[in-house]
N, C-alpha and C. Protein backbone atom coordinates (compact mmCIF):
# COMPACT_ATOMS: atom_id res chain seq x y z
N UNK A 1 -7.17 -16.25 17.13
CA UNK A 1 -6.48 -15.23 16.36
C UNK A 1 -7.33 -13.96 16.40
N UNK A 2 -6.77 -12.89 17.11
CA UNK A 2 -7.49 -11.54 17.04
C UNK A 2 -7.84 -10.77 15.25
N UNK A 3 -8.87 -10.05 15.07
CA UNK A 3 -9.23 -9.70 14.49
C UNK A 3 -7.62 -9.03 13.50
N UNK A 4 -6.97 -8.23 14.05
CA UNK A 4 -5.79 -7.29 13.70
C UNK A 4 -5.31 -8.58 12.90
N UNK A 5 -5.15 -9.54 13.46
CA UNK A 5 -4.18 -10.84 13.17
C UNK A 5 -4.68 -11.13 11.91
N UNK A 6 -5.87 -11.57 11.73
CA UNK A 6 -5.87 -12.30 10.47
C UNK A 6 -5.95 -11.04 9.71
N UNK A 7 -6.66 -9.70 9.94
CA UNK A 7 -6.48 -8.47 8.55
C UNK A 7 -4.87 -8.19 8.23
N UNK A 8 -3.67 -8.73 9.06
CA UNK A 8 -2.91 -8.33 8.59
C UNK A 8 -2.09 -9.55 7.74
N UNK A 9 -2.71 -11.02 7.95
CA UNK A 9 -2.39 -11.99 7.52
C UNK A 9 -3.25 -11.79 6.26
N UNK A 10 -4.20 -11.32 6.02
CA UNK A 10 -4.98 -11.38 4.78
C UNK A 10 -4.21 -10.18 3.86
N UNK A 11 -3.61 -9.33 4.55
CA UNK A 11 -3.02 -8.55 3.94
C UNK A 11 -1.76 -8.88 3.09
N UNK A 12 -0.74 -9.33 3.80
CA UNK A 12 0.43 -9.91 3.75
C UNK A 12 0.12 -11.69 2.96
N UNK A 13 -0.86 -12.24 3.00
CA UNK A 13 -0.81 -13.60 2.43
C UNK A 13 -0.44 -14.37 2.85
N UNK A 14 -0.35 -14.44 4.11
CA UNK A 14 0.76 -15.50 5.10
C UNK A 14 -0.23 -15.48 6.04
N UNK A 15 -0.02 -16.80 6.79
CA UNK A 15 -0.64 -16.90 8.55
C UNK A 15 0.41 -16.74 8.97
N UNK A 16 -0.30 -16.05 9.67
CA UNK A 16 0.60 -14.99 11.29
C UNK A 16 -0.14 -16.12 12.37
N UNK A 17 1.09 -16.93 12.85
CA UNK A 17 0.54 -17.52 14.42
C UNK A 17 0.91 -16.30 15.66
N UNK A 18 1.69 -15.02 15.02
CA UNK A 18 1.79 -14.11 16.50
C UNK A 18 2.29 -12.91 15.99
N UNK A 19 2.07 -11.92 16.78
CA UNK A 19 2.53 -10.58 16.93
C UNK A 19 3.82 -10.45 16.47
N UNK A 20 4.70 -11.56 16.75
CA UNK A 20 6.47 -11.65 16.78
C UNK A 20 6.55 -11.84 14.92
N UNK A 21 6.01 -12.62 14.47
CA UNK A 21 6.25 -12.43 13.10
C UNK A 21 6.24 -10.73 12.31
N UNK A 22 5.26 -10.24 12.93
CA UNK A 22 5.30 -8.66 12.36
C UNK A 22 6.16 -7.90 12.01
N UNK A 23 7.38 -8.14 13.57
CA UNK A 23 7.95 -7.76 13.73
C UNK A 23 9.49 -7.98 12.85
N UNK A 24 9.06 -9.26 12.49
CA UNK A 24 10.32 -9.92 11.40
C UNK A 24 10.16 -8.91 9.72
N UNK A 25 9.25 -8.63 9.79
CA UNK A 25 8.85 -8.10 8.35
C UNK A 25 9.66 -7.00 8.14
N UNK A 26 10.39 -6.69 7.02
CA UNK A 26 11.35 -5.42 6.75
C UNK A 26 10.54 -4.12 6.37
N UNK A 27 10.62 -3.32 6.90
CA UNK A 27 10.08 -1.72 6.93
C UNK A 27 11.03 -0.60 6.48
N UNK A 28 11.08 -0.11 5.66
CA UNK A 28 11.99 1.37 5.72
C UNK A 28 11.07 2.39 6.25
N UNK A 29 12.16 3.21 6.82
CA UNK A 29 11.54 4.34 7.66
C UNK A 29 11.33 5.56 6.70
N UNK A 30 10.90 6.55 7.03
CA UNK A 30 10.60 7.57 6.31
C UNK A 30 11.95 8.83 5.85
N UNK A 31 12.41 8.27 4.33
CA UNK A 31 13.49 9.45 4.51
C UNK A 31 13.78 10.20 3.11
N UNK A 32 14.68 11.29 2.90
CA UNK A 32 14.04 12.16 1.90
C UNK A 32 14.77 11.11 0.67
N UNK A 33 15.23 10.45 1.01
CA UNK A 33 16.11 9.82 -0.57
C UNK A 33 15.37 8.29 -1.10
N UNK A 34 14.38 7.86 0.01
CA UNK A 34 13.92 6.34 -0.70
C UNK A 34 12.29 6.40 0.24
N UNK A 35 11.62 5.36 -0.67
CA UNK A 35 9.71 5.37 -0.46
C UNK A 35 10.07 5.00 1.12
N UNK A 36 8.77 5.39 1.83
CA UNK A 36 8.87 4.93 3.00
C UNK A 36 7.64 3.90 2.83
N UNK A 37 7.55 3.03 4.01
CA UNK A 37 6.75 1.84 4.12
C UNK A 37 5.85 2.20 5.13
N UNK A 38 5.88 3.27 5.99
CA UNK A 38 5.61 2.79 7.20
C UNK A 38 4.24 3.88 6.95
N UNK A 39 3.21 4.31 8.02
CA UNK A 39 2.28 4.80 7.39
C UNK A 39 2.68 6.33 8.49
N UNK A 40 1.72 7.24 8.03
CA UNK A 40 1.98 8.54 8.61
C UNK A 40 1.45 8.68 10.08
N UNK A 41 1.88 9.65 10.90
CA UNK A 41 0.77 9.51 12.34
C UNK A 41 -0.58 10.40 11.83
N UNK A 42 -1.10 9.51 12.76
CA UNK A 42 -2.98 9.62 12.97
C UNK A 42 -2.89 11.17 13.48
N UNK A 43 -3.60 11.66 12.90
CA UNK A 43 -3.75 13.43 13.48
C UNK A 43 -4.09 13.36 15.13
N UNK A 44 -5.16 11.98 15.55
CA UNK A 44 -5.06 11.90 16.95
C UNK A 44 -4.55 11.15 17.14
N UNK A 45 -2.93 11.29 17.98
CA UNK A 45 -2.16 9.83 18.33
C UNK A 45 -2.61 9.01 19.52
N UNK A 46 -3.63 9.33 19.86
CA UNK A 46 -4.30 8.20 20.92
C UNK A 46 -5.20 7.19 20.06
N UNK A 47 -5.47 7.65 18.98
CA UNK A 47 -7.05 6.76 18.23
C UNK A 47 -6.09 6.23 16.91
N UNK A 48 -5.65 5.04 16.50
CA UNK A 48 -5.46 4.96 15.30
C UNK A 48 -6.81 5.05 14.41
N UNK A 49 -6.86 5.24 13.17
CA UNK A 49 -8.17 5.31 12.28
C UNK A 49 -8.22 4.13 11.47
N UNK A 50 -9.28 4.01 11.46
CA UNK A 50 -9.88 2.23 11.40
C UNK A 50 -9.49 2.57 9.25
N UNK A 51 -8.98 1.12 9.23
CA UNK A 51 -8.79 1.46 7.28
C UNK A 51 -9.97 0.05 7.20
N UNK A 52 -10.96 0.21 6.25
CA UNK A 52 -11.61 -1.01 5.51
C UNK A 52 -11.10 -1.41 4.38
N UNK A 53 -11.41 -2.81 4.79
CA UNK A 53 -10.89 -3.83 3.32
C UNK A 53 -12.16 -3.13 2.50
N UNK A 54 -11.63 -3.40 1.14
CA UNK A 54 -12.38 -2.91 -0.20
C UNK A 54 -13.98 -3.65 0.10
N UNK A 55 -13.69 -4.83 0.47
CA UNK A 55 -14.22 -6.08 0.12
C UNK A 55 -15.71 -6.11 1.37
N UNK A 56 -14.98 -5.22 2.22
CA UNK A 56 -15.71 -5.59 3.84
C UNK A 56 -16.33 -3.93 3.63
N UNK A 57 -16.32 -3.15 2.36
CA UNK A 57 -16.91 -1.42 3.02
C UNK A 57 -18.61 -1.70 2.61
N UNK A 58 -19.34 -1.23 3.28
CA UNK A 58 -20.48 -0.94 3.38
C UNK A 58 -21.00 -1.02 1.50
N UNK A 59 -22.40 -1.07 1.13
CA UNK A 59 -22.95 -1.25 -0.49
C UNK A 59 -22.84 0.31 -0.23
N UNK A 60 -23.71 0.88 0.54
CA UNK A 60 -24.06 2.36 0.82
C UNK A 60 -22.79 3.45 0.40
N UNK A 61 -21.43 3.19 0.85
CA UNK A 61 -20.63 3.40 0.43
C UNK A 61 -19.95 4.06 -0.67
N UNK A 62 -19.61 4.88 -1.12
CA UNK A 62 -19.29 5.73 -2.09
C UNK A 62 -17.89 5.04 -2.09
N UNK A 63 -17.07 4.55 -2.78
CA UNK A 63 -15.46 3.81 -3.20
C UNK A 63 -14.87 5.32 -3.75
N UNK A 64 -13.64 4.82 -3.60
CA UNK A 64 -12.88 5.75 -3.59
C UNK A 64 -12.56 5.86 -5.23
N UNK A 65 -12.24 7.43 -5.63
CA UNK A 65 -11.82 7.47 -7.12
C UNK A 65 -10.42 7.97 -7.34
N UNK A 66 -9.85 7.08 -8.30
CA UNK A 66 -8.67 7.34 -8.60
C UNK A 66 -8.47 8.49 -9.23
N UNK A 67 -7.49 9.67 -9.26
CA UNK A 67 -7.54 10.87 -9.94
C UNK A 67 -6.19 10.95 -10.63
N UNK A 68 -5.03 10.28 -10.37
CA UNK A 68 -3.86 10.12 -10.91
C UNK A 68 -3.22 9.39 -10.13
N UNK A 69 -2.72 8.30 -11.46
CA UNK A 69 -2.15 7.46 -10.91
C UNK A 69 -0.39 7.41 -11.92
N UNK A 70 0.52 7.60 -11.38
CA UNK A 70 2.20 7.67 -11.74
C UNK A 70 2.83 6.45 -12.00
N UNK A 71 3.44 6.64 -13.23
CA UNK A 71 3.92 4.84 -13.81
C UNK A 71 5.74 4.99 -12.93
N UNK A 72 6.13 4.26 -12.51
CA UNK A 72 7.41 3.76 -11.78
C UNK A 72 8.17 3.93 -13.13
N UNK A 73 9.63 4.63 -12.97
CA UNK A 73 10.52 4.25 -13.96
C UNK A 73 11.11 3.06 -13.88
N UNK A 74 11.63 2.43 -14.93
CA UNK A 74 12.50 1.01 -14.78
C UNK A 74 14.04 1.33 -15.19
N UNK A 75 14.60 1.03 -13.95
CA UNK A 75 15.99 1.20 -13.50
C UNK A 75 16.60 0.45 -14.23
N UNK A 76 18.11 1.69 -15.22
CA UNK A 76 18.66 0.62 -15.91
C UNK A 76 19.24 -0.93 -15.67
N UNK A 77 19.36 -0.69 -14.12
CA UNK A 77 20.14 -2.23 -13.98
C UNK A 77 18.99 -3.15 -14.21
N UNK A 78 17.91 -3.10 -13.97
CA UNK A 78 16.50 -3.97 -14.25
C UNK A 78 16.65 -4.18 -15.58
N UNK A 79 16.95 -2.95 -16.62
CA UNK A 79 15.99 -2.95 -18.20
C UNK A 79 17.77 -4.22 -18.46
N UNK A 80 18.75 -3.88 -18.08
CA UNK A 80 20.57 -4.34 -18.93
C UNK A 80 19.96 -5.83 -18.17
N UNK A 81 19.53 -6.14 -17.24
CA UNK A 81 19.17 -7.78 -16.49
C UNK A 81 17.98 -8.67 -16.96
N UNK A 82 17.50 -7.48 -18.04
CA UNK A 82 15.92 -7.75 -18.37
C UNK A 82 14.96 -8.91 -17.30
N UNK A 83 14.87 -7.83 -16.39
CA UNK A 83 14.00 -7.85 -15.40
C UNK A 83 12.35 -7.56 -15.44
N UNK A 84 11.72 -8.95 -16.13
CA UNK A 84 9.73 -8.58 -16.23
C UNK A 84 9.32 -9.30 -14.73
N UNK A 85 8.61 -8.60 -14.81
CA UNK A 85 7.13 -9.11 -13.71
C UNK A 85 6.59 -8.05 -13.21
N UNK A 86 5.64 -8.93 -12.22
CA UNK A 86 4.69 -7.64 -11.77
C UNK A 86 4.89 -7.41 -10.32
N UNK A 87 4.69 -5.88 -9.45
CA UNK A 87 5.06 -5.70 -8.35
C UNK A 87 3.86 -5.70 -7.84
N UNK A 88 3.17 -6.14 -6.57
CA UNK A 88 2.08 -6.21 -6.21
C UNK A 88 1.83 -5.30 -4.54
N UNK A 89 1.52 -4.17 -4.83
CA UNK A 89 1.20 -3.61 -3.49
C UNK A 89 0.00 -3.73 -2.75
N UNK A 90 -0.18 -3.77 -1.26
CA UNK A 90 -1.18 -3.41 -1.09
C UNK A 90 -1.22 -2.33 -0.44
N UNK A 91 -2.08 -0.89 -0.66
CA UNK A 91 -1.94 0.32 -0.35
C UNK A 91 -3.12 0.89 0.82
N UNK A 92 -2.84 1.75 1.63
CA UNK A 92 -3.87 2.55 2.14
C UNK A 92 -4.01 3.92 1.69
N UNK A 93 -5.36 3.87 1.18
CA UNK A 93 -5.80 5.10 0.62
C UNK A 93 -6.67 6.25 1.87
N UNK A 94 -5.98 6.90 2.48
CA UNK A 94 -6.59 7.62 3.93
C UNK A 94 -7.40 8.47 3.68
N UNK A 95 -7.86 8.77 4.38
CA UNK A 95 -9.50 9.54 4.63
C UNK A 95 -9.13 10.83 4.41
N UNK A 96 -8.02 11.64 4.69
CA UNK A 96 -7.45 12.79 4.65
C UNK A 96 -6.79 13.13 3.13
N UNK A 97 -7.29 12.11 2.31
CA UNK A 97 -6.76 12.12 0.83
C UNK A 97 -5.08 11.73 0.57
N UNK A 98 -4.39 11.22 1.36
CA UNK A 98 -2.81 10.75 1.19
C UNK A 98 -3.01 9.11 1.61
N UNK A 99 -1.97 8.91 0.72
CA UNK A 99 -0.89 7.38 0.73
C UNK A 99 -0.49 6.88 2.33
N UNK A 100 -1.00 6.34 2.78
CA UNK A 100 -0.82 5.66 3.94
C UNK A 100 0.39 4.62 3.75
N UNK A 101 0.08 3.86 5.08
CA UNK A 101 1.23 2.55 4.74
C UNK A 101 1.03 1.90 3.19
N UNK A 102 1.76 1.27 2.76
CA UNK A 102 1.85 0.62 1.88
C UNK A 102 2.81 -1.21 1.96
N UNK A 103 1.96 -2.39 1.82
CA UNK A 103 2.73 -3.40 2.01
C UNK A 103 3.21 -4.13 0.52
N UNK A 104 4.51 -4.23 0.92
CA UNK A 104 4.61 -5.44 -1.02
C UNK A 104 4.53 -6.55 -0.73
N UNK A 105 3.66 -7.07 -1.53
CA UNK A 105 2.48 -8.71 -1.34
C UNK A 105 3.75 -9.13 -2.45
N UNK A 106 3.96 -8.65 -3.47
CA UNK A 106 5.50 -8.45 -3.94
C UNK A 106 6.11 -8.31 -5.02
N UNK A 107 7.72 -8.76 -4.94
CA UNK A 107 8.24 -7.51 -5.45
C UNK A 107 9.14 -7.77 -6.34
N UNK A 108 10.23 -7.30 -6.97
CA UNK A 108 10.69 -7.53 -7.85
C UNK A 108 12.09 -6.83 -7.92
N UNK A 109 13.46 -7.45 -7.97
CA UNK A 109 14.95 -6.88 -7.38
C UNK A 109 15.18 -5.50 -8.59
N UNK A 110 16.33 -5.18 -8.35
CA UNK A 110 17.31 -4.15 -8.85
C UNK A 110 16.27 -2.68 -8.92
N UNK A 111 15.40 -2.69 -7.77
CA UNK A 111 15.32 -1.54 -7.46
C UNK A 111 13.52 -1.56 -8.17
N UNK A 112 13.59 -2.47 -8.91
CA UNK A 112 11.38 -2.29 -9.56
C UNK A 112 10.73 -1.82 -8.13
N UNK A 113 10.85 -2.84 -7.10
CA UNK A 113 9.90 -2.51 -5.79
C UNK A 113 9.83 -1.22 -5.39
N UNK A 114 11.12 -0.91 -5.20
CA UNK A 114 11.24 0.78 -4.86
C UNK A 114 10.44 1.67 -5.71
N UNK A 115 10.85 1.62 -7.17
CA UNK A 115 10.15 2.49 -7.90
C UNK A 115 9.01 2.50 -8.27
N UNK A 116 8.48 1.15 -7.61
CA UNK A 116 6.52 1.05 -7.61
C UNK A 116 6.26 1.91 -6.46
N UNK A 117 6.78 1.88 -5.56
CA UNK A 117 6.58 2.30 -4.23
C UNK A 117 6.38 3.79 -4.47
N UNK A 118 7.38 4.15 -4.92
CA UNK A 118 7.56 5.71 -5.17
C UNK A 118 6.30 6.01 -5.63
N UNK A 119 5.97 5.61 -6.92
CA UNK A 119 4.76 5.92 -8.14
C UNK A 119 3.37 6.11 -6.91
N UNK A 120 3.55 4.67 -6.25
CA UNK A 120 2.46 4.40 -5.38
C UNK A 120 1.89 5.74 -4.57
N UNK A 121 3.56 6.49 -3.94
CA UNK A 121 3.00 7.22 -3.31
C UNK A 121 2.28 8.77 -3.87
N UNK A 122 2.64 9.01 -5.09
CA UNK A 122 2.74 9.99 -5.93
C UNK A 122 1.05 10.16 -6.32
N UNK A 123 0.41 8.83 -6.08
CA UNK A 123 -1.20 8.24 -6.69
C UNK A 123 -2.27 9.67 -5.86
N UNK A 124 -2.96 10.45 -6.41
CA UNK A 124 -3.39 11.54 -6.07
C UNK A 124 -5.32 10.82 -6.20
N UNK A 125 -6.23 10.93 -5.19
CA UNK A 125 -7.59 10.34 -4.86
C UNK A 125 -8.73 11.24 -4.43
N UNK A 126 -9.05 10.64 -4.42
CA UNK A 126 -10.81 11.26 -3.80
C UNK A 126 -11.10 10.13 -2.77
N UNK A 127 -11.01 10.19 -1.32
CA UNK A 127 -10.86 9.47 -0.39
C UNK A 127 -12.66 8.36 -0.80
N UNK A 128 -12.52 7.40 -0.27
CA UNK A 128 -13.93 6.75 -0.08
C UNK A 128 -14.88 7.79 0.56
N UNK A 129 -16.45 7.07 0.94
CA UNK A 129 -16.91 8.44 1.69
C UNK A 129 -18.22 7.18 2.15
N UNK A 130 -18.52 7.23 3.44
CA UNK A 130 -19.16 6.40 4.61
C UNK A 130 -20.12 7.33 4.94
N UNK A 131 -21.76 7.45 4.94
CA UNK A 131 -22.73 8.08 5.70
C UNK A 131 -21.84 9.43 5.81
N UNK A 132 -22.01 10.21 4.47
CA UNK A 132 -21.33 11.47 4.58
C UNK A 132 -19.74 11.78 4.95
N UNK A 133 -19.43 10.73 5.48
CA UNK A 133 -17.57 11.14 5.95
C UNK A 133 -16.16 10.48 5.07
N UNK A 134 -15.78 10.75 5.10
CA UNK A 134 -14.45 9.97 3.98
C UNK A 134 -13.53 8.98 4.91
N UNK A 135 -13.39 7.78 4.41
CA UNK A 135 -13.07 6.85 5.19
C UNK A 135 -11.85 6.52 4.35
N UNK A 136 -10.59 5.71 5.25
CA UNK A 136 -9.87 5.19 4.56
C UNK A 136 -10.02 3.55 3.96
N UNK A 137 -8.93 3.20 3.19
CA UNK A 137 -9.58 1.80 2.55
C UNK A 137 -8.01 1.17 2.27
N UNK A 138 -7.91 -0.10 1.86
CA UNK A 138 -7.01 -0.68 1.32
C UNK A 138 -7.66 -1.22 -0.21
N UNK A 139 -6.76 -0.47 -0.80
CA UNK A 139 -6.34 -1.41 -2.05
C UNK A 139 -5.30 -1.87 -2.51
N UNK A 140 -5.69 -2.85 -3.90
CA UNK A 140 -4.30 -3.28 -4.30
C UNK A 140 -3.64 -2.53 -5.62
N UNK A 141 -2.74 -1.98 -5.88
CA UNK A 141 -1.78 -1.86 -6.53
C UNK A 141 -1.02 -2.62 -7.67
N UNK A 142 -1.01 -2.79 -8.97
CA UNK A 142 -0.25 -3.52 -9.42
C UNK A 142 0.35 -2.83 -10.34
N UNK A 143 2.13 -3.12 -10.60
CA UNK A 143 2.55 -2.61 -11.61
C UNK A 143 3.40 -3.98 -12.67
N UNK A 144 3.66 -3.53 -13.82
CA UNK A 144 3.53 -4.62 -14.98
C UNK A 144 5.08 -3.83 -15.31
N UNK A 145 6.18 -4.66 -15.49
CA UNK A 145 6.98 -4.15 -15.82
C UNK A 145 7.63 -5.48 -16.94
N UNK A 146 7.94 -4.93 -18.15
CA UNK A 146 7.99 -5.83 -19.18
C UNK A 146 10.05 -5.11 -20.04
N UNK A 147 10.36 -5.72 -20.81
CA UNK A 147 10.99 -5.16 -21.64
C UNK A 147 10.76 -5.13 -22.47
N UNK A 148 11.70 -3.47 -23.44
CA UNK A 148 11.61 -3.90 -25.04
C UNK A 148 12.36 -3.34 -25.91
């Protein structure tokens, strides 16, 4: 199993025996009326830019600081279905200070996922920072959605 393979199986929570499963995974594309999933292009489209797990960044390392973070509204058809739980993202926080891809480890119907997603992307940072340079990272995301 290539390296890509298991970071994206560690990502997702599942073993990936192949590339072809990836491909099964549902993505929305980028559009002005709903969150997109997919991540932005690399300023150089020949080099993708390497993201570190939280877990795997250097001690030396400066972590990234949260500067605002946006609560998801809860959609009336959720609050009239009384719809609780928690939505679980995992996010890329990019070196260039924006919301990268974002995956839902998961999620929750009548629209919660979406509106974590949204919040998610709205989350304003201070990128990590590596031997002077700002690196991107994955974290996780969680939102708590309860009634009352």
């Amino acid at each position: 199993m290539s390296a890509k393979t298991r970071l994206l199986s560690a990502l997702l929570g599942v073993t990936l025996t192949s590339w072809l499963f990836v491909v099964v995974v549902p993505q929305v594309r980028a559009q002005k009326s709903s969150p997109t999933l997919s991540a932005p292009a690399p300023t150089n489209s020949n080099q993708a830019e390497r993201i570190y797990e939280i877990k795997k960044l250097p001690k030396r390392a400066k972590k990234a600081k949260i500067l605002k973070r946006s609560d998801p509204s809860y959609p009336d058809e959720a609050r009239r279905r009384d719809v609780r739980g928690v939505v679980v993202l995992t996010v890329a926080l990019m070196s260039r200070g924006e919301v990268g891809t974002i995956f839902v480890v998961r999620g929750l119907p009548y629209g919660l996922t979406e509106e974590s997603i949204k919040a998610a992307r709205k989350t304003k940072f201070r990128p990590a920072v590596l031997d002077g340079q700002p690196v991107s990272i994955w974290v996780t995301f969680e939102y708590t959605f309860t009634s009352y």
